[in-house]
PDB file of N, CA and C in Angstrom:
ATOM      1  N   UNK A   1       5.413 -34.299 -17.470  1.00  0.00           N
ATOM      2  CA  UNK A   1       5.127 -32.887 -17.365  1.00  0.00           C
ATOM      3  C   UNK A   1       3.643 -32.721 -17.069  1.00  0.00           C
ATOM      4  N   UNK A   2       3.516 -31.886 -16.036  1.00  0.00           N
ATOM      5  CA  UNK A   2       2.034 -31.498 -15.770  1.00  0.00           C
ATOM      6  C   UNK A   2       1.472 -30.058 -16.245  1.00  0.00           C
ATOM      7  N   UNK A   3       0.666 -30.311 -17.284  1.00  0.00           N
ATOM      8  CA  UNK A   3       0.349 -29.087 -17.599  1.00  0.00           C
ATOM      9  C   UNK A   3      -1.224 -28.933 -17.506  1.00  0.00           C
ATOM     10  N   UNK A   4      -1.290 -27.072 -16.863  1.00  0.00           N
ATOM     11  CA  UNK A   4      -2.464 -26.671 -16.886  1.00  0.00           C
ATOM     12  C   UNK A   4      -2.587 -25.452 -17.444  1.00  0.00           C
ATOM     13  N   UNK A   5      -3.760 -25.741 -17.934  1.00  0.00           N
ATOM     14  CA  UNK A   5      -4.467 -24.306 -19.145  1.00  0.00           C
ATOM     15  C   UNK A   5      -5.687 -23.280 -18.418  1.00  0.00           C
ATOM     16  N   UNK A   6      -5.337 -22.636 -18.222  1.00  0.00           N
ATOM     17  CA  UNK A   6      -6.453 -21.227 -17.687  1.00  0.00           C
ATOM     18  C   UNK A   6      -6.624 -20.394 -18.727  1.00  0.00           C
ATOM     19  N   UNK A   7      -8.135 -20.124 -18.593  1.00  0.00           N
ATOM     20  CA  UNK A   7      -8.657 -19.538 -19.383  1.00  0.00           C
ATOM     21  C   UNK A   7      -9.070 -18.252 -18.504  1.00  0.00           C
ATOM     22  N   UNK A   8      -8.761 -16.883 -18.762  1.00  0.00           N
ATOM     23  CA  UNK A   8      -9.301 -15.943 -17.694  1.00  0.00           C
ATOM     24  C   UNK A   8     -10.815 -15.112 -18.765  1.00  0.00           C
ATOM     25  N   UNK A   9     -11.555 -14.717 -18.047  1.00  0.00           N
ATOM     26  CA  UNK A   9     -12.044 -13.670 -18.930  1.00  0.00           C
ATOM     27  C   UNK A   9     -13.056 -14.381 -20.144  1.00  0.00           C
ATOM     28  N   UNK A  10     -12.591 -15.929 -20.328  1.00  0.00           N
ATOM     29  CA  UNK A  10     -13.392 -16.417 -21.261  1.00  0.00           C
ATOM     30  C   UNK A  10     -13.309 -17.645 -21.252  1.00  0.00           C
ATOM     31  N   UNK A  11     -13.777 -18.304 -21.832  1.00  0.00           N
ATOM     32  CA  UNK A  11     -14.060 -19.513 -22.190  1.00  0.00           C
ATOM     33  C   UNK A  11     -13.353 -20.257 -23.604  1.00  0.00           C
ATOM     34  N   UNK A  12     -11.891 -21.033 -23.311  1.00  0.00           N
ATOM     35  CA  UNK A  12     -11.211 -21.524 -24.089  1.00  0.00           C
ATOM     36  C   UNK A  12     -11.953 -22.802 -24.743  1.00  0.00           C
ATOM     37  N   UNK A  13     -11.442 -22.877 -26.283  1.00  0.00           N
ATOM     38  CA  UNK A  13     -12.766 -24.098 -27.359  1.00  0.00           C
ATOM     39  C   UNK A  13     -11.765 -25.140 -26.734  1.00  0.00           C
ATOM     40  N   UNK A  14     -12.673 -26.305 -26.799  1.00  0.00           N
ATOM     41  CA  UNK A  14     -11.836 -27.456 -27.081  1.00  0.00           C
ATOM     42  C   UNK A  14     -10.772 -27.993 -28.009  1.00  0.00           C
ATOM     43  N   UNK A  15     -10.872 -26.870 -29.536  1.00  0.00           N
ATOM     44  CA  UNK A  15     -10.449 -27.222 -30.049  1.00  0.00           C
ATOM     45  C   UNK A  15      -8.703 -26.202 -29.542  1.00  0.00           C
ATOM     46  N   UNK A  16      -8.566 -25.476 -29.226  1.00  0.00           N
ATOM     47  CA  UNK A  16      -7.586 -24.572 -28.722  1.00  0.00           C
ATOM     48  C   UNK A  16      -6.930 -25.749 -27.523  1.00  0.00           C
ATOM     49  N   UNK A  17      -7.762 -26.039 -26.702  1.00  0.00           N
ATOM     50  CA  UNK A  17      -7.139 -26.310 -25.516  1.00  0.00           C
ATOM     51  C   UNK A  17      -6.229 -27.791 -25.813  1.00  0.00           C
ATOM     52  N   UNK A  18      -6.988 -28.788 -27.241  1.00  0.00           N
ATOM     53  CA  UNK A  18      -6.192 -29.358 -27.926  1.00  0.00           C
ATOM     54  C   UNK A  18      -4.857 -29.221 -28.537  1.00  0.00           C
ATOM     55  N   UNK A  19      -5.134 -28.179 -29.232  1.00  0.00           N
ATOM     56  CA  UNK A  19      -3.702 -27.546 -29.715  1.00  0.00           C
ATOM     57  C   UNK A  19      -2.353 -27.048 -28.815  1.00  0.00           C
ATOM     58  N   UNK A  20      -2.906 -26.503 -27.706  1.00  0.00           N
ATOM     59  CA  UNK A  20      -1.968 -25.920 -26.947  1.00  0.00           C
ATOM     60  C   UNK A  20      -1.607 -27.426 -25.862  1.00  0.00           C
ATOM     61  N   UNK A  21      -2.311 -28.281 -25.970  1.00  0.00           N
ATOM     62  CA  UNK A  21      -1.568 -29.825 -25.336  1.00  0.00           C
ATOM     63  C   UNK A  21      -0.720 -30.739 -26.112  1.00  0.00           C
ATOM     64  N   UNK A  22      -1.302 -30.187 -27.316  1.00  0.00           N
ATOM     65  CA  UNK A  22       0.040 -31.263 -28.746  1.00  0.00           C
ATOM     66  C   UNK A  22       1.201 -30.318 -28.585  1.00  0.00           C
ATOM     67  N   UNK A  23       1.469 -28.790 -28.589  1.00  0.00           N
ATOM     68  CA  UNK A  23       2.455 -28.282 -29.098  1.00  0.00           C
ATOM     69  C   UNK A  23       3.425 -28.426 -27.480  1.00  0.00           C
ATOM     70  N   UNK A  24       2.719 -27.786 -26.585  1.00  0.00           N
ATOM     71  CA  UNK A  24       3.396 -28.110 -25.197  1.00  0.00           C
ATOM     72  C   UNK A  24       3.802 -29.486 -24.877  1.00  0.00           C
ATOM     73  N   UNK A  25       3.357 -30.666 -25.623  1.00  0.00           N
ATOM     74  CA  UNK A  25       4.261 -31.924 -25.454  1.00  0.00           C
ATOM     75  C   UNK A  25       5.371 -31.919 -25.857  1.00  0.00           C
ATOM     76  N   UNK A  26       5.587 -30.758 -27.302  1.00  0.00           N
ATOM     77  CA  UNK A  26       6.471 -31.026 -27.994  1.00  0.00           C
ATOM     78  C   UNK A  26       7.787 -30.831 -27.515  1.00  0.00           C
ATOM     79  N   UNK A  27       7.341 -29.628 -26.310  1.00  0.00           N
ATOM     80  CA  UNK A  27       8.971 -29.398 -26.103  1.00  0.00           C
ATOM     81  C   UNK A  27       9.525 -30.663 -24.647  1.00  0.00           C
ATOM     82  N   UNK A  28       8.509 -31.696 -24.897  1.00  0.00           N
ATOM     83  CA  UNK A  28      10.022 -32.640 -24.108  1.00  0.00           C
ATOM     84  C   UNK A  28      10.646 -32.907 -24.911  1.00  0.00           C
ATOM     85  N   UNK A  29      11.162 -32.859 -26.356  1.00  0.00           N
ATOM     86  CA  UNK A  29      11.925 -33.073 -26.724  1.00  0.00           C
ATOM     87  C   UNK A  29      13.687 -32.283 -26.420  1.00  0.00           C
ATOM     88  N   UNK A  30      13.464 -31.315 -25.962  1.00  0.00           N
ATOM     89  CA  UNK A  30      14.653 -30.432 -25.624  1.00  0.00           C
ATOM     90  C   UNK A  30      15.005 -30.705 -23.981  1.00  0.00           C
ATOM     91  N   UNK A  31      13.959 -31.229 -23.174  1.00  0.00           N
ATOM     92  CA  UNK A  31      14.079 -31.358 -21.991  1.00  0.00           C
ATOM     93  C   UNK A  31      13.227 -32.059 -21.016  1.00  0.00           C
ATOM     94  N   UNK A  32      13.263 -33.430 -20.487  1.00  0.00           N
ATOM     95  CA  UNK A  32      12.131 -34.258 -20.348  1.00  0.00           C
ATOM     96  C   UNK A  32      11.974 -34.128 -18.784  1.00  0.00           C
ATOM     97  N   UNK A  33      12.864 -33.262 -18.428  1.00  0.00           N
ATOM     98  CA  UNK A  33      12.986 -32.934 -16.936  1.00  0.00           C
ATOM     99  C   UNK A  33      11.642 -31.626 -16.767  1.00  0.00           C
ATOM    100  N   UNK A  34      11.155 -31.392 -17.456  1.00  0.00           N
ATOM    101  CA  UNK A  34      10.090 -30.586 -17.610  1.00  0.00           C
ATOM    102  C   UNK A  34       8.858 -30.787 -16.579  1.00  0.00           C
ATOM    103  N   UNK A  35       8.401 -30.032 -15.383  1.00  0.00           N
ATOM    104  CA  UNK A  35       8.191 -30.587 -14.059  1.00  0.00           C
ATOM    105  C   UNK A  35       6.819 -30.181 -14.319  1.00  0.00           C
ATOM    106  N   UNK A  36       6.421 -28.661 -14.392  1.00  0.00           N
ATOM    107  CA  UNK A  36       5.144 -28.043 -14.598  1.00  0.00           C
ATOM    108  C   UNK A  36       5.294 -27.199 -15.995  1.00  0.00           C
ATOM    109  N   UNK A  37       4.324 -27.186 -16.888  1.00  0.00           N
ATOM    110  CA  UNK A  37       4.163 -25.760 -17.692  1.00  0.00           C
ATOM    111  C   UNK A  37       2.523 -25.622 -17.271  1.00  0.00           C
ATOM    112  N   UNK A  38       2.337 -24.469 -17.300  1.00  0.00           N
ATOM    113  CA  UNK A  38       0.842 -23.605 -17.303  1.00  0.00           C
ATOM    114  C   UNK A  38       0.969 -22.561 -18.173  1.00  0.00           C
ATOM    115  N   UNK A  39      -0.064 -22.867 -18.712  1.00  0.00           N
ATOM    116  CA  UNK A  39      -0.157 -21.908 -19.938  1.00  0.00           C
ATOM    117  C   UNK A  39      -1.364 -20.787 -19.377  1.00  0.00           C
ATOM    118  N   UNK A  40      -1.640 -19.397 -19.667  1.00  0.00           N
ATOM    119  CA  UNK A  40      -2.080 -19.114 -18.808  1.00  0.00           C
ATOM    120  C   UNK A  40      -2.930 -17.578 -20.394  1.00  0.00           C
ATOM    121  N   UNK A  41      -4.374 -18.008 -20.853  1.00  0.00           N
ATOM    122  CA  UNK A  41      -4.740 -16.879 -21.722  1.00  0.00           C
ATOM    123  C   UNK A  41      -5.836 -16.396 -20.553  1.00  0.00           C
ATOM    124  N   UNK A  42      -5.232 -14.694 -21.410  1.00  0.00           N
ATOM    125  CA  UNK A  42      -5.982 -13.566 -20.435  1.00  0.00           C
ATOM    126  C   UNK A  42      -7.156 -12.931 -21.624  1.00  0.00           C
ATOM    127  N   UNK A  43      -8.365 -12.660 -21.178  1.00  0.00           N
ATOM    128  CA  UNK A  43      -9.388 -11.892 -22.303  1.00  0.00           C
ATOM    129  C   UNK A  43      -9.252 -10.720 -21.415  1.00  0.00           C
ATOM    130  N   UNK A  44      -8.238  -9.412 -21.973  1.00  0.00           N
ATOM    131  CA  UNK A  44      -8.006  -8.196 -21.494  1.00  0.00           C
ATOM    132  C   UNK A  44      -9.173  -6.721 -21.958  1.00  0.00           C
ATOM    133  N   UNK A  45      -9.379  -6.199 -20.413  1.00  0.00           N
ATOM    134  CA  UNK A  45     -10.550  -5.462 -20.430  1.00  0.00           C
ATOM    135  C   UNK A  45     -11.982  -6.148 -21.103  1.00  0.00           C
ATOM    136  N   UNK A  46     -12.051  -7.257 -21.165  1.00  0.00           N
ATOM    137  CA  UNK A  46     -13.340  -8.227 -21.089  1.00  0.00           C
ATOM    138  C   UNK A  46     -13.594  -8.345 -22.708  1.00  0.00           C
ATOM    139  N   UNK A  47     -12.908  -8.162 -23.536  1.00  0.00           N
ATOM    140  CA  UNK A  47     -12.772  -7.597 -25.080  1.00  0.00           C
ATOM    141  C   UNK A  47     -11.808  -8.612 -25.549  1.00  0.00           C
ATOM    142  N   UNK A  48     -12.726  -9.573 -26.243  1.00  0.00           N
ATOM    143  CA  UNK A  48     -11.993 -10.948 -26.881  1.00  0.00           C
ATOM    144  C   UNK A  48     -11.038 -10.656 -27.905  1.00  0.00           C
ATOM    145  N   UNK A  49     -11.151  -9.613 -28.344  1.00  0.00           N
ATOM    146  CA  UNK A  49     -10.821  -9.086 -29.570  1.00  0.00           C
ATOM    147  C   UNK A  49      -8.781  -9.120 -29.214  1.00  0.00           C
ATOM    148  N   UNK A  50      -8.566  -8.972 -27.550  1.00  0.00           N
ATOM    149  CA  UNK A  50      -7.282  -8.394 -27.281  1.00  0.00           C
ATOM    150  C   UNK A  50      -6.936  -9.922 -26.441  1.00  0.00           C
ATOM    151  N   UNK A  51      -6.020 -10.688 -26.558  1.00  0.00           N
ATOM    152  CA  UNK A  51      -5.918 -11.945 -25.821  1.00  0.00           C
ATOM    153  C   UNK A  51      -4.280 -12.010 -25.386  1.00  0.00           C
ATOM    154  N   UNK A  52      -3.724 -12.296 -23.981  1.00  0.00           N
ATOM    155  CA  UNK A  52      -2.783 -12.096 -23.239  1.00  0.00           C
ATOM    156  C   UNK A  52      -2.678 -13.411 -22.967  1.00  0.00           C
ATOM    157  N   UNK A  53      -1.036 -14.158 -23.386  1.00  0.00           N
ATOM    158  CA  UNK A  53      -1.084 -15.458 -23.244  1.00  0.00           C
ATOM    159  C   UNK A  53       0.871 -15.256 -22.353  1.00  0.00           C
ATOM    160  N   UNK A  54       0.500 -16.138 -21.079  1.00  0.00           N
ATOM    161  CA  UNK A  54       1.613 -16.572 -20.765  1.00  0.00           C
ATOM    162  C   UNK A  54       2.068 -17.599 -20.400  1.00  0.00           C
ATOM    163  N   UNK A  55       3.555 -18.394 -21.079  1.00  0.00           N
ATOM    164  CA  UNK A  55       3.611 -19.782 -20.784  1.00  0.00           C
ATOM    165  C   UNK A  55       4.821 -20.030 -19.527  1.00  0.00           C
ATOM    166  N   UNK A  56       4.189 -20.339 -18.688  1.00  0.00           N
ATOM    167  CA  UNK A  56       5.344 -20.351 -17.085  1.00  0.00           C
ATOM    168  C   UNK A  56       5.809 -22.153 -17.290  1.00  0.00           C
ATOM    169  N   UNK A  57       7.343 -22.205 -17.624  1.00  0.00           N
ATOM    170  CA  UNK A  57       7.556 -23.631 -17.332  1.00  0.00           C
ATOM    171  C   UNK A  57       8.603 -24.088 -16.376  1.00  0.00           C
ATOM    172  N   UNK A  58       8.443 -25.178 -15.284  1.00  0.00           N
ATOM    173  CA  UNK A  58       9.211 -25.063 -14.246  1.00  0.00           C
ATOM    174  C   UNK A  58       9.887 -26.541 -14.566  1.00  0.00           C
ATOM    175  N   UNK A  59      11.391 -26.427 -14.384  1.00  0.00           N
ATOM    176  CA  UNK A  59      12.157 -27.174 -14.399  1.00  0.00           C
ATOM    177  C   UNK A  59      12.717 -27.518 -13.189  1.00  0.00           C
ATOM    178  N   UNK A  60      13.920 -28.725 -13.309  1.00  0.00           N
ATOM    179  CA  UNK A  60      14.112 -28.892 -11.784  1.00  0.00           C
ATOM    180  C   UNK A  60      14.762 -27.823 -11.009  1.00  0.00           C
ATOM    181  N   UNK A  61      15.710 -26.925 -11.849  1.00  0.00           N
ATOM    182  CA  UNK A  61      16.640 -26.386 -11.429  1.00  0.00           C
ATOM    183  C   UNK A  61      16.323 -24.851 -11.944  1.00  0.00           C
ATOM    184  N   UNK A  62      15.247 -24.519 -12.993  1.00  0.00           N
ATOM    185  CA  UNK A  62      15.060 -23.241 -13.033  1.00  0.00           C
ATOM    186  C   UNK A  62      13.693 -23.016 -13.459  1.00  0.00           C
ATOM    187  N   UNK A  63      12.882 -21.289 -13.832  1.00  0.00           N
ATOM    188  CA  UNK A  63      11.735 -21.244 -14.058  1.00  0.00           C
ATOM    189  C   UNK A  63      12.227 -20.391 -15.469  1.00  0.00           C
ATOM    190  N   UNK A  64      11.591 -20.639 -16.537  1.00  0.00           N
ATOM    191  CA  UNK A  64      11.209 -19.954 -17.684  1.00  0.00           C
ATOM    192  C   UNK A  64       9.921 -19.462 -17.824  1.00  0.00           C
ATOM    193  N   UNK A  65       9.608 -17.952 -18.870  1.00  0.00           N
ATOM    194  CA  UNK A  65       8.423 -17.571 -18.844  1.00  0.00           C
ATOM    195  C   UNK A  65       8.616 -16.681 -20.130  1.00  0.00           C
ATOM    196  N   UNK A  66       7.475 -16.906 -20.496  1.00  0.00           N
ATOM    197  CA  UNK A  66       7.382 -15.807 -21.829  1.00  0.00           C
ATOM    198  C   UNK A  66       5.751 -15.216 -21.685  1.00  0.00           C
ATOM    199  N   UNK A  67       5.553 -13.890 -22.175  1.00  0.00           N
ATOM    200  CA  UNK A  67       4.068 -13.685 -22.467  1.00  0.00           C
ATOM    201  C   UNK A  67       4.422 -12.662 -23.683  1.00  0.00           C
ATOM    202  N   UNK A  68       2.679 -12.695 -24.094  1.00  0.00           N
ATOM    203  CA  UNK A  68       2.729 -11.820 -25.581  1.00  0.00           C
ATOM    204  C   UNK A  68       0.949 -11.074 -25.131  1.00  0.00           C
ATOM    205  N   UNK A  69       0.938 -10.534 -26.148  1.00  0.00           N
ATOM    206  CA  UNK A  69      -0.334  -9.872 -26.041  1.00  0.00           C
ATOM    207  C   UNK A  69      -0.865  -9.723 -27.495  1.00  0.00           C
ATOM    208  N   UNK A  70      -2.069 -10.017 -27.990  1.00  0.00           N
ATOM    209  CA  UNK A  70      -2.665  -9.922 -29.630  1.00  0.00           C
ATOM    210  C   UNK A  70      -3.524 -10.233 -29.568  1.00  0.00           C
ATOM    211  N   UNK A  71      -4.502 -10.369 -30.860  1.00  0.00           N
ATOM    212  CA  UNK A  71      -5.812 -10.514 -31.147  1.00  0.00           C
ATOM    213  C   UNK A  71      -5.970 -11.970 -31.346  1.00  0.00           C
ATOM    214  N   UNK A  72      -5.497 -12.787 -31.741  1.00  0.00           N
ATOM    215  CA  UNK A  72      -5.998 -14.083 -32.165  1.00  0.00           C
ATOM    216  C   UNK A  72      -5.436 -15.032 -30.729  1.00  0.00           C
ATOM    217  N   UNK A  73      -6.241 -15.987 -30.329  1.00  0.00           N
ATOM    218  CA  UNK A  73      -5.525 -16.447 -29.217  1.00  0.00           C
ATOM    219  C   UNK A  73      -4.585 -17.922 -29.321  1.00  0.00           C
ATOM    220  N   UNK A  74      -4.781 -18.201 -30.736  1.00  0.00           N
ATOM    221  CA  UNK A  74      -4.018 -19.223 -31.479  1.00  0.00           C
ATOM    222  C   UNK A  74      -2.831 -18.445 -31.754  1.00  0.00           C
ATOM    223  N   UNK A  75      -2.725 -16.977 -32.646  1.00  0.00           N
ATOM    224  CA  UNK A  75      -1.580 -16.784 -33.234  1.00  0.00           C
ATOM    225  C   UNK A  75      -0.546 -16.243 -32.044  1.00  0.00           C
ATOM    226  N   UNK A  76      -1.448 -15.596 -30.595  1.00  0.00           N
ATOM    227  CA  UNK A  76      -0.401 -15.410 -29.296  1.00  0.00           C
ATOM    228  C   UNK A  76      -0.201 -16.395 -28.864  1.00  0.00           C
ATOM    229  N   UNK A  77      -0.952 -17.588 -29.127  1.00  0.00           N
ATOM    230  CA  UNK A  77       0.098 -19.071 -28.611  1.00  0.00           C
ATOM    231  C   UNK A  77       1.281 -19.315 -28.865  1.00  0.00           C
ATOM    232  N   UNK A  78       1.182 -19.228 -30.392  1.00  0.00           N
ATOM    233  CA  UNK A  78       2.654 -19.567 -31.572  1.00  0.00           C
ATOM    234  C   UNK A  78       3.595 -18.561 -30.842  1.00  0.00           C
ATOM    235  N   UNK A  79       3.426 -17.047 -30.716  1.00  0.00           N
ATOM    236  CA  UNK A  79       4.179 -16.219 -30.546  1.00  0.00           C
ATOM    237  C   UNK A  79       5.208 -16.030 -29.485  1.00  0.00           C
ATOM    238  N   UNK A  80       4.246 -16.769 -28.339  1.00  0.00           N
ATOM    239  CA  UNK A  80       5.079 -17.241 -27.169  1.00  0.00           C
ATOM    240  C   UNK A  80       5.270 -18.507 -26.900  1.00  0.00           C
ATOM    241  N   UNK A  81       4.633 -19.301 -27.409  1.00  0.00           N
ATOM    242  CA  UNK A  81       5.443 -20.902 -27.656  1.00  0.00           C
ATOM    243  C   UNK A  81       6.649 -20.447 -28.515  1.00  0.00           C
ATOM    244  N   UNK A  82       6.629 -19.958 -29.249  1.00  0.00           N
ATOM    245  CA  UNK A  82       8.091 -19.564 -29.989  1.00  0.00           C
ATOM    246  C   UNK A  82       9.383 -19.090 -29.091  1.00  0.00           C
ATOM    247  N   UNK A  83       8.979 -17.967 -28.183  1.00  0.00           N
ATOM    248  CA  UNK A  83       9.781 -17.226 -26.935  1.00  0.00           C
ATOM    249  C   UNK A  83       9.785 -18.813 -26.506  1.00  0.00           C
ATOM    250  N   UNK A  84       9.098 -19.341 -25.839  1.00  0.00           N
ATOM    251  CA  UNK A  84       9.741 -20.008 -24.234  1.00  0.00           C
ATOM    252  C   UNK A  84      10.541 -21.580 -25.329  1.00  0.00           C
ATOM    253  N   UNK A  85      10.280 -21.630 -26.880  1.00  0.00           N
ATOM    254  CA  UNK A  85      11.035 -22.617 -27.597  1.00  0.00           C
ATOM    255  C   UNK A  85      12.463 -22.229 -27.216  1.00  0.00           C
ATOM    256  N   UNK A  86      12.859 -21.037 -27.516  1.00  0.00           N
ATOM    257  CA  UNK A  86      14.268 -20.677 -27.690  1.00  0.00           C
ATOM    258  C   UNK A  86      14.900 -20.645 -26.558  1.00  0.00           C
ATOM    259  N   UNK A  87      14.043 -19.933 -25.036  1.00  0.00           N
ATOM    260  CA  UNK A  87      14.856 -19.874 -24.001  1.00  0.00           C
ATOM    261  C   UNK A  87      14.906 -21.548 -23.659  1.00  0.00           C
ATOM    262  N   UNK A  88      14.313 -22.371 -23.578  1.00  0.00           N
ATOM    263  CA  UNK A  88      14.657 -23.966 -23.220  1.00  0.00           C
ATOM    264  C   UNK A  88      15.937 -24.386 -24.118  1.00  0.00           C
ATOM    265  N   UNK A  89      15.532 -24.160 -25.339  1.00  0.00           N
ATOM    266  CA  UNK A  89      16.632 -24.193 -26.135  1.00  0.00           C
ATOM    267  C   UNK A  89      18.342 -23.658 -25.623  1.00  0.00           C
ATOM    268  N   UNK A  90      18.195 -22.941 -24.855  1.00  0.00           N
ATOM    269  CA  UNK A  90      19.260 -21.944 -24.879  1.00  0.00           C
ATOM    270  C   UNK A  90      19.777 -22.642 -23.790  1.00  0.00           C
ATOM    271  N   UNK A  91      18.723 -22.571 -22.719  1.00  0.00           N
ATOM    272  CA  UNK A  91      19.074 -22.802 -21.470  1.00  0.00           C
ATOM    273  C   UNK A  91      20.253 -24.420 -21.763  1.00  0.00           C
ATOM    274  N   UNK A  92      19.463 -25.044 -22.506  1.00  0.00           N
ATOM    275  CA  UNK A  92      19.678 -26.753 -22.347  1.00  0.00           C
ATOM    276  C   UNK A  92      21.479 -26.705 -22.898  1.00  0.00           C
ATOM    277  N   UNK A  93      21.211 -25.742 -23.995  1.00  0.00           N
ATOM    278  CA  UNK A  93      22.335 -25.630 -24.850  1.00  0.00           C
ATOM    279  C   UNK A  93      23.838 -25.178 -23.852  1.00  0.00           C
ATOM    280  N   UNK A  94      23.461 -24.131 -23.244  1.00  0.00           N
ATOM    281  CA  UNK A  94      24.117 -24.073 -22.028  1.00  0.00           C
ATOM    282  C   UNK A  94      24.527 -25.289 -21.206  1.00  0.00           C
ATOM    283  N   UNK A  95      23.878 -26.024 -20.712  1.00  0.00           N
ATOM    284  CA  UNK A  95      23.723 -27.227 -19.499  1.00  0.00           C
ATOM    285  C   UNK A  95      24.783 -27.720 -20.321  1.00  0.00           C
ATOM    286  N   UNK A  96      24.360 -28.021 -21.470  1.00  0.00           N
ATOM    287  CA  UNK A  96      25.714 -28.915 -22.192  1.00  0.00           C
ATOM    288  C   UNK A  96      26.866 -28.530 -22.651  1.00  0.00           C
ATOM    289  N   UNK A  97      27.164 -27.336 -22.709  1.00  0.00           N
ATOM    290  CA  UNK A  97      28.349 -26.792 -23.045  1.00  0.00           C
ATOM    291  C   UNK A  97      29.026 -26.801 -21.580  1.00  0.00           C
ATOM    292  N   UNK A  98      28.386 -26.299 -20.429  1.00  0.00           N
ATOM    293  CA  UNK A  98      29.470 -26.830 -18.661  1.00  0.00           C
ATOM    294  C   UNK A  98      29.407 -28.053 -18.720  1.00  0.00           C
ATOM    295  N   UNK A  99      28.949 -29.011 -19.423  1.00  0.00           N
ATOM    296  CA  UNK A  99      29.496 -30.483 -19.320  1.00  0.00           C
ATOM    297  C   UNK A  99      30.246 -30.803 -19.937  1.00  0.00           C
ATOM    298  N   UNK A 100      30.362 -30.468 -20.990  1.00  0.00           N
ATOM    299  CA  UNK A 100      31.457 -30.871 -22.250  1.00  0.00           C
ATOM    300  C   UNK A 100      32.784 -29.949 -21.486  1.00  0.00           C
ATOM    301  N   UNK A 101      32.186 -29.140 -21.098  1.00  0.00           N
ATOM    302  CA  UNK A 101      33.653 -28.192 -20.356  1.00  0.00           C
ATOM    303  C   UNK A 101      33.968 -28.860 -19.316  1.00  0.00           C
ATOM    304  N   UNK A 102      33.422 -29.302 -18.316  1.00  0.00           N
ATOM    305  CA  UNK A 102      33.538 -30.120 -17.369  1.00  0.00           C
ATOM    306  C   UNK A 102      34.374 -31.612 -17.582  1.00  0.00           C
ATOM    307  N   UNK A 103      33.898 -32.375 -18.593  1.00  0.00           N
ATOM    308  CA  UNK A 103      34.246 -33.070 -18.852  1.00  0.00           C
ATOM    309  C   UNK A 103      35.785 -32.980 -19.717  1.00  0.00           C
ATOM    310  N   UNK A 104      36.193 -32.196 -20.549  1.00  0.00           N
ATOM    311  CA  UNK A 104      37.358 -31.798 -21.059  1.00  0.00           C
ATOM    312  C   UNK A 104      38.525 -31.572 -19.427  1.00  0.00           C
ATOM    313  N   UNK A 105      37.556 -30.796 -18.459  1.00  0.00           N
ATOM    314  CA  UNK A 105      39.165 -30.306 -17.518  1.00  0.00           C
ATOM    315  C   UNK A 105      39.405 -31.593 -16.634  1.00  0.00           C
ATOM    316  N   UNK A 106      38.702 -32.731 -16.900  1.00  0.00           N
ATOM    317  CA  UNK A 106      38.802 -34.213 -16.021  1.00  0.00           C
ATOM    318  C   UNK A 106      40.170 -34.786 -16.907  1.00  0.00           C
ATOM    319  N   UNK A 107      39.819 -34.644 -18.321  1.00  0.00           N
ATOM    320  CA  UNK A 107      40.181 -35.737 -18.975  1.00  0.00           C
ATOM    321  C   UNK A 107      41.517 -34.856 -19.045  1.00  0.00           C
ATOM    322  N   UNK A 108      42.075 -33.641 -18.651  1.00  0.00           N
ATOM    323  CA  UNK A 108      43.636 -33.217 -18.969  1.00  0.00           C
ATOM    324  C   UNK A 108      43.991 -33.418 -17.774  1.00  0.00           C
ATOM    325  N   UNK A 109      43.286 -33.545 -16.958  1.00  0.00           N
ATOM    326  CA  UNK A 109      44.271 -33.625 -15.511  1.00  0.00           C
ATOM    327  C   UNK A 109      44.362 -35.179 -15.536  1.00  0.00           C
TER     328      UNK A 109
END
């Protein structure tokens, strides 16, 4: 997975841009086909105080995206690392339920 972090409007710490590379590894665990994520924080109307985070992740076969908007730019990480956790989740959960279905209408015929 290739991931890139933009910082708009400001200047992301090292210690952030750390965090948001451990937790975005985490989700190959649900899907290792994971092609691009970009994580993408906005400093809205130039006022650090308000921080706009969106995580775009491209798979082989589809695109997921979540964004949030809040004051801390750690706690709008969690908020939408949380969103794009569940839609991968969902999505994958899907993939495997048309296989298991797939695989059931082989094995009666």
């Amino acid at each position: 997975m290739k991931l890139t972090i933009t910082a708009r409007h400001f200047k992301a710490k090292d210690s952030l841009q750390s965090y948001i590379t451990e937790k975005m590894n985490e989700l190959t665990k649900y899907n290792e086909n994971i092609l691009f994520a970009d994580v993408i924080l906005t400093s809205e109307n130039s006022n650090e105080d308000l921080i706009s985070c969106e995580i775009i992740l491209t798979l082989k076969e589809k695109v997921l995206a979540a964004k949030e908007s809040n004051g801390d730019s750690t706690k709008v990480f969690d908020i939408v690392y949380d969103k794009i956790e569940k839609q991968l989740y969902k999505y994958m959960d899907k993939i495997k339920n048309k296989k298991y279905i797939k695989e059931n209408l082989k094995t009666k015929n």
